[in-house]
N, C-alpha and C. Protein backbone atom coordinates (compact mmCIF):
# COMPACT_ATOMS: atom_id res chain seq x y z
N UNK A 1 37.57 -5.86 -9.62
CA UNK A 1 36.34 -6.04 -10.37
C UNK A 1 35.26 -6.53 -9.42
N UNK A 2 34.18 -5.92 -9.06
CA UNK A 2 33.11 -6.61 -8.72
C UNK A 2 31.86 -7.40 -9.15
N UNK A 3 31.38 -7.59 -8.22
CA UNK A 3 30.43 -8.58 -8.58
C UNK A 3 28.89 -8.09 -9.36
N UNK A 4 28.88 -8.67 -10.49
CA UNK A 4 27.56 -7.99 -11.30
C UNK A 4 26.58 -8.10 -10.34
N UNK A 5 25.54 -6.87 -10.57
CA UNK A 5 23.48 -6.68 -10.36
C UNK A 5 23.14 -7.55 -10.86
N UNK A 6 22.45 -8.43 -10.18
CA UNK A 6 21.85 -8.99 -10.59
C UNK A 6 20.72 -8.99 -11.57
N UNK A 7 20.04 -7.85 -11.09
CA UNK A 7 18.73 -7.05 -11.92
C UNK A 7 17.85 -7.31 -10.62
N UNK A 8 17.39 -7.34 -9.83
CA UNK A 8 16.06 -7.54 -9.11
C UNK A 8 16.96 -8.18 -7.51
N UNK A 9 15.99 -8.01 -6.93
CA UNK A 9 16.28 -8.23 -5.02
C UNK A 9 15.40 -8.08 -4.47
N UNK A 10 15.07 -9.05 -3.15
CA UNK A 10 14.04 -9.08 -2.63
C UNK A 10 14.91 -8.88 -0.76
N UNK A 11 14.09 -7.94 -0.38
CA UNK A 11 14.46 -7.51 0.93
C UNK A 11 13.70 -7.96 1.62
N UNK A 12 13.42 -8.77 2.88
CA UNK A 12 11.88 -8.81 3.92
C UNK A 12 12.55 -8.12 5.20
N UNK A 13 11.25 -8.08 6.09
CA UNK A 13 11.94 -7.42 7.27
C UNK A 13 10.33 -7.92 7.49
N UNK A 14 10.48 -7.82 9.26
CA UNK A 14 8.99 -8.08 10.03
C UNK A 14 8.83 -6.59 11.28
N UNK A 15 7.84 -6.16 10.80
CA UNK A 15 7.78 -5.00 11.94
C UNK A 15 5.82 -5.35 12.71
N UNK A 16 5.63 -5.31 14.14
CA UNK A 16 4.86 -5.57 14.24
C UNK A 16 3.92 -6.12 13.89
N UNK A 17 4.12 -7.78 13.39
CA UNK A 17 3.52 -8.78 12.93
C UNK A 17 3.06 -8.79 11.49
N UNK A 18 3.71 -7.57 10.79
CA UNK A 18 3.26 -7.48 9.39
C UNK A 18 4.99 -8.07 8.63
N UNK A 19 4.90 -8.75 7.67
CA UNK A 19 6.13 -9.10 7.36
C UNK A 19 5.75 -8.20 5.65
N UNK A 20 7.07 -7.36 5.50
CA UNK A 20 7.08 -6.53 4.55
C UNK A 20 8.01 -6.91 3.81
N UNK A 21 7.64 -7.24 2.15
CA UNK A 21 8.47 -8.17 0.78
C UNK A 21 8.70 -6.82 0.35
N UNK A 22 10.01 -5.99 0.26
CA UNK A 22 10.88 -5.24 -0.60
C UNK A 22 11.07 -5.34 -2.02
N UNK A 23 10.45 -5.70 -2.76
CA UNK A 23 11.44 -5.63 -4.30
C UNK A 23 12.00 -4.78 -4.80
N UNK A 24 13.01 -4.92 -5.77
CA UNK A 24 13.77 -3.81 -5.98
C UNK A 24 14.16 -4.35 -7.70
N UNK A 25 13.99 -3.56 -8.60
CA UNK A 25 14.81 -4.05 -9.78
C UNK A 25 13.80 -4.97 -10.94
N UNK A 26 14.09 -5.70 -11.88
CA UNK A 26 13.37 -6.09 -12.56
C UNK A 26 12.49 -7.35 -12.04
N UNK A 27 11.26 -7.52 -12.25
CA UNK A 27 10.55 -8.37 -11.77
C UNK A 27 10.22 -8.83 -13.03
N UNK A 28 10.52 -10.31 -13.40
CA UNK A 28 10.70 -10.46 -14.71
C UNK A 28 10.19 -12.35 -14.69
N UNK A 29 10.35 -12.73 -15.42
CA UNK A 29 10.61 -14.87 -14.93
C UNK A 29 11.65 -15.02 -14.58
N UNK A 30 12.49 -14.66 -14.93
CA UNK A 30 13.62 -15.03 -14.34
C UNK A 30 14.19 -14.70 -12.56
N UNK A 31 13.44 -13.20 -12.10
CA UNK A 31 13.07 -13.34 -10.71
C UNK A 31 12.34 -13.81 -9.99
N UNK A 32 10.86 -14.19 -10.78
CA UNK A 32 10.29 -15.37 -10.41
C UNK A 32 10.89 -16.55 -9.93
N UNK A 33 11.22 -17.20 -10.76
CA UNK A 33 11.74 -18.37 -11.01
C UNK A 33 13.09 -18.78 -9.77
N UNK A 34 13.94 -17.17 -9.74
CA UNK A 34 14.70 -17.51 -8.49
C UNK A 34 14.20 -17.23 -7.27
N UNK A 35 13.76 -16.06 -7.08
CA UNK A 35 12.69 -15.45 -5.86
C UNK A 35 11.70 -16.61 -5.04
N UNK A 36 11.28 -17.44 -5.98
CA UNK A 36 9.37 -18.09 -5.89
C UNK A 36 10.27 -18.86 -4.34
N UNK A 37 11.07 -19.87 -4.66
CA UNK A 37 11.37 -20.56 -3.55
C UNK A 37 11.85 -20.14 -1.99
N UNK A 38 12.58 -18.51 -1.74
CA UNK A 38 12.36 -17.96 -0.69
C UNK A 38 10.75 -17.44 -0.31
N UNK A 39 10.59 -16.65 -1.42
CA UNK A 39 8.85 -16.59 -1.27
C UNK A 39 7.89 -17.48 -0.08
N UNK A 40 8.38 -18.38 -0.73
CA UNK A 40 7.49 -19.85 0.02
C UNK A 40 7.86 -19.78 1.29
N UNK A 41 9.07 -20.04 1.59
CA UNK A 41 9.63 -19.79 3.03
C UNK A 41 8.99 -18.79 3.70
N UNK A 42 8.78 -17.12 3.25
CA UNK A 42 8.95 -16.37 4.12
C UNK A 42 6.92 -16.55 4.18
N UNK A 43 6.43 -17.08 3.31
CA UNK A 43 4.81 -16.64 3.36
C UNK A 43 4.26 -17.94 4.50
N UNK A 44 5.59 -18.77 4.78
CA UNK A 44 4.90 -19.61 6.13
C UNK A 44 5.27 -18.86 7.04
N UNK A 45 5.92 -17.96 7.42
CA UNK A 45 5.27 -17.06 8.89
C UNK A 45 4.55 -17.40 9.73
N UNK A 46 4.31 -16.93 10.94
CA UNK A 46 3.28 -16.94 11.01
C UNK A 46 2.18 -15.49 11.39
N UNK A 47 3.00 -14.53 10.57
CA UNK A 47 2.62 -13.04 10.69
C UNK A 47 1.28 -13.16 9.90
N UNK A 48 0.60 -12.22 10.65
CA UNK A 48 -0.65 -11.71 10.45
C UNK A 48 -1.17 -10.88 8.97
N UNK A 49 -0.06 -9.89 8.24
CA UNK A 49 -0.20 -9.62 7.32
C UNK A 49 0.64 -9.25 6.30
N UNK A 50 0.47 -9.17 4.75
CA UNK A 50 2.05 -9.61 4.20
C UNK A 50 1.58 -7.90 3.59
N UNK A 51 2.80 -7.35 3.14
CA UNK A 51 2.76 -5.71 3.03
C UNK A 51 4.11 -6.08 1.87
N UNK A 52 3.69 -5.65 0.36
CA UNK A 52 4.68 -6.22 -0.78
C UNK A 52 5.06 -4.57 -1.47
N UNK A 53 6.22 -4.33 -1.01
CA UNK A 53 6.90 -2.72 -1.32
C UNK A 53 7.24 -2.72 -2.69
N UNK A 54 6.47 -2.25 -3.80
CA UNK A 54 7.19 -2.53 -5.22
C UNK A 54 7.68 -0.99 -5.79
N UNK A 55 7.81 -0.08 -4.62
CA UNK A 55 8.65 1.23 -4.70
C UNK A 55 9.66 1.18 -5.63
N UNK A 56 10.17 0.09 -5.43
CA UNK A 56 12.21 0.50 -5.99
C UNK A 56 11.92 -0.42 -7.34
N UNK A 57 10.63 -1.22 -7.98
CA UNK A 57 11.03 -2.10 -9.07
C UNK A 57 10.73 -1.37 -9.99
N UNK A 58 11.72 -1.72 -10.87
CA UNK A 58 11.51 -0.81 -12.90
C UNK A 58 11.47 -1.40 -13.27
N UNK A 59 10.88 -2.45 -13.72
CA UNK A 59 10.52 -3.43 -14.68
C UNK A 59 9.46 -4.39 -14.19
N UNK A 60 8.36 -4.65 -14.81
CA UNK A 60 7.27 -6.32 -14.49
C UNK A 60 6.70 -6.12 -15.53
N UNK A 61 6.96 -7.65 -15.92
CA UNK A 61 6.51 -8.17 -17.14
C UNK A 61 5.80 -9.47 -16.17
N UNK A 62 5.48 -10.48 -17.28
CA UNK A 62 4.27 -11.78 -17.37
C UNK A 62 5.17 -12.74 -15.86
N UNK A 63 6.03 -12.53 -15.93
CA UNK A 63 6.72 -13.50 -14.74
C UNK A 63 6.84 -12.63 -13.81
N UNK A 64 6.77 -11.30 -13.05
CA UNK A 64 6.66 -10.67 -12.46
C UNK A 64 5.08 -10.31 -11.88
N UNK A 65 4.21 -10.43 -12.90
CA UNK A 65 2.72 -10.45 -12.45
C UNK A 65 2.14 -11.58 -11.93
N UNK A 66 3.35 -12.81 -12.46
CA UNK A 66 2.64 -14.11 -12.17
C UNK A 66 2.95 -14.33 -10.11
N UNK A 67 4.54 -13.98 -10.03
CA UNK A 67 4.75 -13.99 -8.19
C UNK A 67 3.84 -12.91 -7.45
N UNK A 68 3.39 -11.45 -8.36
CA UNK A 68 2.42 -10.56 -7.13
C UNK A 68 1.06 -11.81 -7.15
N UNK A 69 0.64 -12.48 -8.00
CA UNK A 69 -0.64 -13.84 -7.96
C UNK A 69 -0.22 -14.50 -6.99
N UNK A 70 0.62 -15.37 -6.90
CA UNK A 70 1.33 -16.45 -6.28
C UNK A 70 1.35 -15.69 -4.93
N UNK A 71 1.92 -14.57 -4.54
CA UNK A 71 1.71 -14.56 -3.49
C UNK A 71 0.60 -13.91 -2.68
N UNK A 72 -0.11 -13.51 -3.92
CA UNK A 72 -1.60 -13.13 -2.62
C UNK A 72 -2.37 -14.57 -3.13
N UNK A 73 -2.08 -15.52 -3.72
CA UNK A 73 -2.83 -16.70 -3.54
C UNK A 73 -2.55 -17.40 -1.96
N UNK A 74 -1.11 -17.38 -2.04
CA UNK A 74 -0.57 -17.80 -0.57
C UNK A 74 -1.15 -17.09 0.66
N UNK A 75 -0.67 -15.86 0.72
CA UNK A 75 -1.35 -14.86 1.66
C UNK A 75 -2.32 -15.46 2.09
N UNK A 76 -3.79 -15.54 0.86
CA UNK A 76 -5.37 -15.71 1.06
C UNK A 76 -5.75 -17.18 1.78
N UNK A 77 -4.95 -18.47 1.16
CA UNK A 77 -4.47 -19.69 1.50
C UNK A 77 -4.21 -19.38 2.69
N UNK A 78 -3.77 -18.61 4.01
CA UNK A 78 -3.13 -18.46 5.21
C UNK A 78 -4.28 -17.43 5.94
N UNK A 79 -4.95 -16.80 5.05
CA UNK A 79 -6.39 -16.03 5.57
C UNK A 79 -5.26 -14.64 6.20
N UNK A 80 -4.15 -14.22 5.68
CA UNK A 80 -3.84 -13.31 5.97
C UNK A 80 -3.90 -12.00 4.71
N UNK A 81 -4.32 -10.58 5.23
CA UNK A 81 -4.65 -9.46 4.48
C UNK A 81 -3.27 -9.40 3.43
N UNK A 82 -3.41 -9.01 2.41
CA UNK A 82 -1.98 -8.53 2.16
C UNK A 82 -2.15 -7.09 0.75
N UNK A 83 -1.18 -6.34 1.05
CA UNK A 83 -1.55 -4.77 0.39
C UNK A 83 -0.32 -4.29 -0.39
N UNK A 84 -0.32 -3.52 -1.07
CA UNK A 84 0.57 -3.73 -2.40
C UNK A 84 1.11 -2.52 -2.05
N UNK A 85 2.32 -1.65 -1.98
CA UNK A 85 2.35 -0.20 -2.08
C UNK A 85 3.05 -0.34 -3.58
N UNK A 86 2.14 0.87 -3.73
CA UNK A 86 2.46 1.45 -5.33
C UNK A 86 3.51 1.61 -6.16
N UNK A 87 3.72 1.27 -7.00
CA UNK A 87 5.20 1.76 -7.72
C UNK A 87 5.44 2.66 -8.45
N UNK A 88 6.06 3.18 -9.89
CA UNK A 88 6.39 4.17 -10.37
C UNK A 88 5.04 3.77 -11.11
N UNK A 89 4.67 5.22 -12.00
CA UNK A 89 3.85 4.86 -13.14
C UNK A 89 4.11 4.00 -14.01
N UNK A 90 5.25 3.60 -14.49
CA UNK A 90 5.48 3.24 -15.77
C UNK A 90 5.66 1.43 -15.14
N UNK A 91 5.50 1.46 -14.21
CA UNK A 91 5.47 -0.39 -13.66
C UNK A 91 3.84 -0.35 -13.46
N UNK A 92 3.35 0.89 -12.89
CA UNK A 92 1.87 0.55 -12.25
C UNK A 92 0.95 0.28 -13.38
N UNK A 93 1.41 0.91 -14.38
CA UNK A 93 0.61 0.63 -15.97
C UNK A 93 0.85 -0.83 -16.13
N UNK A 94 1.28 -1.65 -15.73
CA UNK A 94 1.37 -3.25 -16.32
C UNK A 94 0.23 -3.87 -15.30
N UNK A 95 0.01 -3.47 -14.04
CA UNK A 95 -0.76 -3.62 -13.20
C UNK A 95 -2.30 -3.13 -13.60
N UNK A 96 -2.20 -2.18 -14.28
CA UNK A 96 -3.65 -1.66 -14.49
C UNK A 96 -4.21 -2.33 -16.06
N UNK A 97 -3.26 -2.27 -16.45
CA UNK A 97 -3.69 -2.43 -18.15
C UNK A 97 -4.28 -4.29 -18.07
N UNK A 98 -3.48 -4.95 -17.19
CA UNK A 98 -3.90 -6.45 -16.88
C UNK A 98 -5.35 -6.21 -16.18
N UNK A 99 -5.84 -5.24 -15.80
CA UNK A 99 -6.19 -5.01 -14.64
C UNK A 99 -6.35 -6.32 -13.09
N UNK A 100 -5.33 -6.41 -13.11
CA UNK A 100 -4.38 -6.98 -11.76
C UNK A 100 -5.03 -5.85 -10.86
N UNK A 101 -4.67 -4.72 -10.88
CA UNK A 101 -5.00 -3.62 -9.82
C UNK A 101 -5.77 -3.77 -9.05
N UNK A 102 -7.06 -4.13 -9.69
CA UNK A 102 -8.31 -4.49 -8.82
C UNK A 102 -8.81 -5.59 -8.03
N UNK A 103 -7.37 -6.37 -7.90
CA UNK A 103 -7.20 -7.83 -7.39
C UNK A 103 -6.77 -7.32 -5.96
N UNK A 104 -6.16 -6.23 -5.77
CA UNK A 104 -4.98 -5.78 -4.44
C UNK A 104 -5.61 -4.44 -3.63
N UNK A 105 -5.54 -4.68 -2.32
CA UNK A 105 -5.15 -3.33 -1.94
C UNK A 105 -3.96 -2.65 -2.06
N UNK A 106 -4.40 -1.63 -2.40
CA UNK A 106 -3.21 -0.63 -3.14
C UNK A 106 -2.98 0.63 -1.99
N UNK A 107 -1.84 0.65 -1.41
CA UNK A 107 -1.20 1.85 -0.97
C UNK A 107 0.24 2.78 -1.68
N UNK A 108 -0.72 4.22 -1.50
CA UNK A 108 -0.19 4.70 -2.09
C UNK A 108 1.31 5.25 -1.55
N UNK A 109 1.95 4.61 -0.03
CA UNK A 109 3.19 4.49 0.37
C UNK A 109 3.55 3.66 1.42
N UNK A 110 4.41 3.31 2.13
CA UNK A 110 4.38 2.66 3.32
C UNK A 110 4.06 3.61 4.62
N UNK A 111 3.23 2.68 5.03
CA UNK A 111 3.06 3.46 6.52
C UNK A 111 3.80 3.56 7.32
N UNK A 112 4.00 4.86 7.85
CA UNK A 112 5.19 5.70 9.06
C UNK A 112 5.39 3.76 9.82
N UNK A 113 4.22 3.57 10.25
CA UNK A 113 4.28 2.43 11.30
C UNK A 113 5.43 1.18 11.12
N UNK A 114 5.17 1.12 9.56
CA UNK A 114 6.17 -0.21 8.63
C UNK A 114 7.13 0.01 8.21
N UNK A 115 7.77 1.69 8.39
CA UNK A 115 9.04 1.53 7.65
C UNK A 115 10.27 1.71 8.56
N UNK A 116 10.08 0.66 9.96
CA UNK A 116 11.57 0.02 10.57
C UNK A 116 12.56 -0.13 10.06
N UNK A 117 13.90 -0.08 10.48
CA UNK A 117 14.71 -0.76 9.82
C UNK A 117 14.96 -2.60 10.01
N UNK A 118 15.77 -2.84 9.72
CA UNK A 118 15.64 -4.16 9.59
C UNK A 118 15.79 -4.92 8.73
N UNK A 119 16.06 -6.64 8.89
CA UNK A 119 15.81 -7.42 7.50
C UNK A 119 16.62 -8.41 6.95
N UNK A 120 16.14 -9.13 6.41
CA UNK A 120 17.25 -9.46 5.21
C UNK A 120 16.78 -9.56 3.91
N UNK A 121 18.24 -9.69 3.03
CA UNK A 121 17.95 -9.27 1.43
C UNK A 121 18.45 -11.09 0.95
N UNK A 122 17.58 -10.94 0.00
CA UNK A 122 18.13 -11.83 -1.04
C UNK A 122 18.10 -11.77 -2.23
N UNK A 123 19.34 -11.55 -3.12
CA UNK A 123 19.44 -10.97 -4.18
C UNK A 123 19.38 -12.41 -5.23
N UNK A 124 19.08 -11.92 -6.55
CA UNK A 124 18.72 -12.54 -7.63
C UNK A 124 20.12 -13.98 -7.85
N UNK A 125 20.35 -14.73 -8.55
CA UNK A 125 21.43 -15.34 -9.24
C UNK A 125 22.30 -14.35 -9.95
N UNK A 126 23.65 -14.54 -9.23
CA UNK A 126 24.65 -13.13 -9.62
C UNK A 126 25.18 -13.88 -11.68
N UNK A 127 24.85 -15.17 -11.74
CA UNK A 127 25.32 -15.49 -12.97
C UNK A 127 23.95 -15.08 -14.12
N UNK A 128 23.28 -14.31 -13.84
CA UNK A 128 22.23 -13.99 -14.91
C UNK A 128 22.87 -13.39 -16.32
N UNK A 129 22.18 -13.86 -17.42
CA UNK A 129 22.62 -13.82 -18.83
C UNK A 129 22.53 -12.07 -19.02
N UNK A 130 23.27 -11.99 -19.89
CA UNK A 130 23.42 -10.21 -20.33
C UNK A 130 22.44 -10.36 -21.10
């Protein structure tokens, strides 16, 4: 038997002074809530610009909009740029309808330049409620 999904994961990796936040999975409060405290860690860097991949997430709700805030508050707090790449439609609609959208630079993929391999992951609390 293995070990349950958590629902959500956060990957970073640093490629030429840009440090790039992976999410993957539901971005919800409850990934907030576990996520926020690596967050903090990785946004003292001292990289130049933060690049937040929300490619792989299917789900953001009110606690998921509240960490993309939190961390371009941090970012801006550090005077570093930071740029959003796009997600599916059906996540980017929670982004627009808040209109959040117009808070971020928005790319519409990662650049050839940023997508190194590399990294580490840190996945959600494996004891999350069904």
């Amino acid at each position: 038997m293995g070990t349950p999904d958590p629902g959500f994961g956060l990957h970073h990796r640093v490629v030429d002074g840009s440090i790039i936040l992976t999410f993957r999975g539901e971005l919800d409060a409850w990934a907030d809530q576990e996520l926020a405290p690596r967050i903090a860690v990785l946004m003292n860097r001292p990289d130049t610009e933060v690049v937040v991949d929300l490619r792989q997430v299917t789900f953001l709700d009110a606690g998921g909009l509240r960490m993309l805030v939190r961390i371009k508050g941090q970012a801006a707090a550090r005077r570093r740029p930071l740029r959003l790449v796009r997600s599916s439609p059906r996540v980017w609609r929670v982004l627009r309808i808040t209109r959040l959208d117009r808070s971020f630079t928005v790319l519409d993929g990662m650049p050839a330049a940023l997508e190194a391999p590399g990294g580490t992951d840190c996945e959600g609390n494996l004891n999350r409620p069904a």
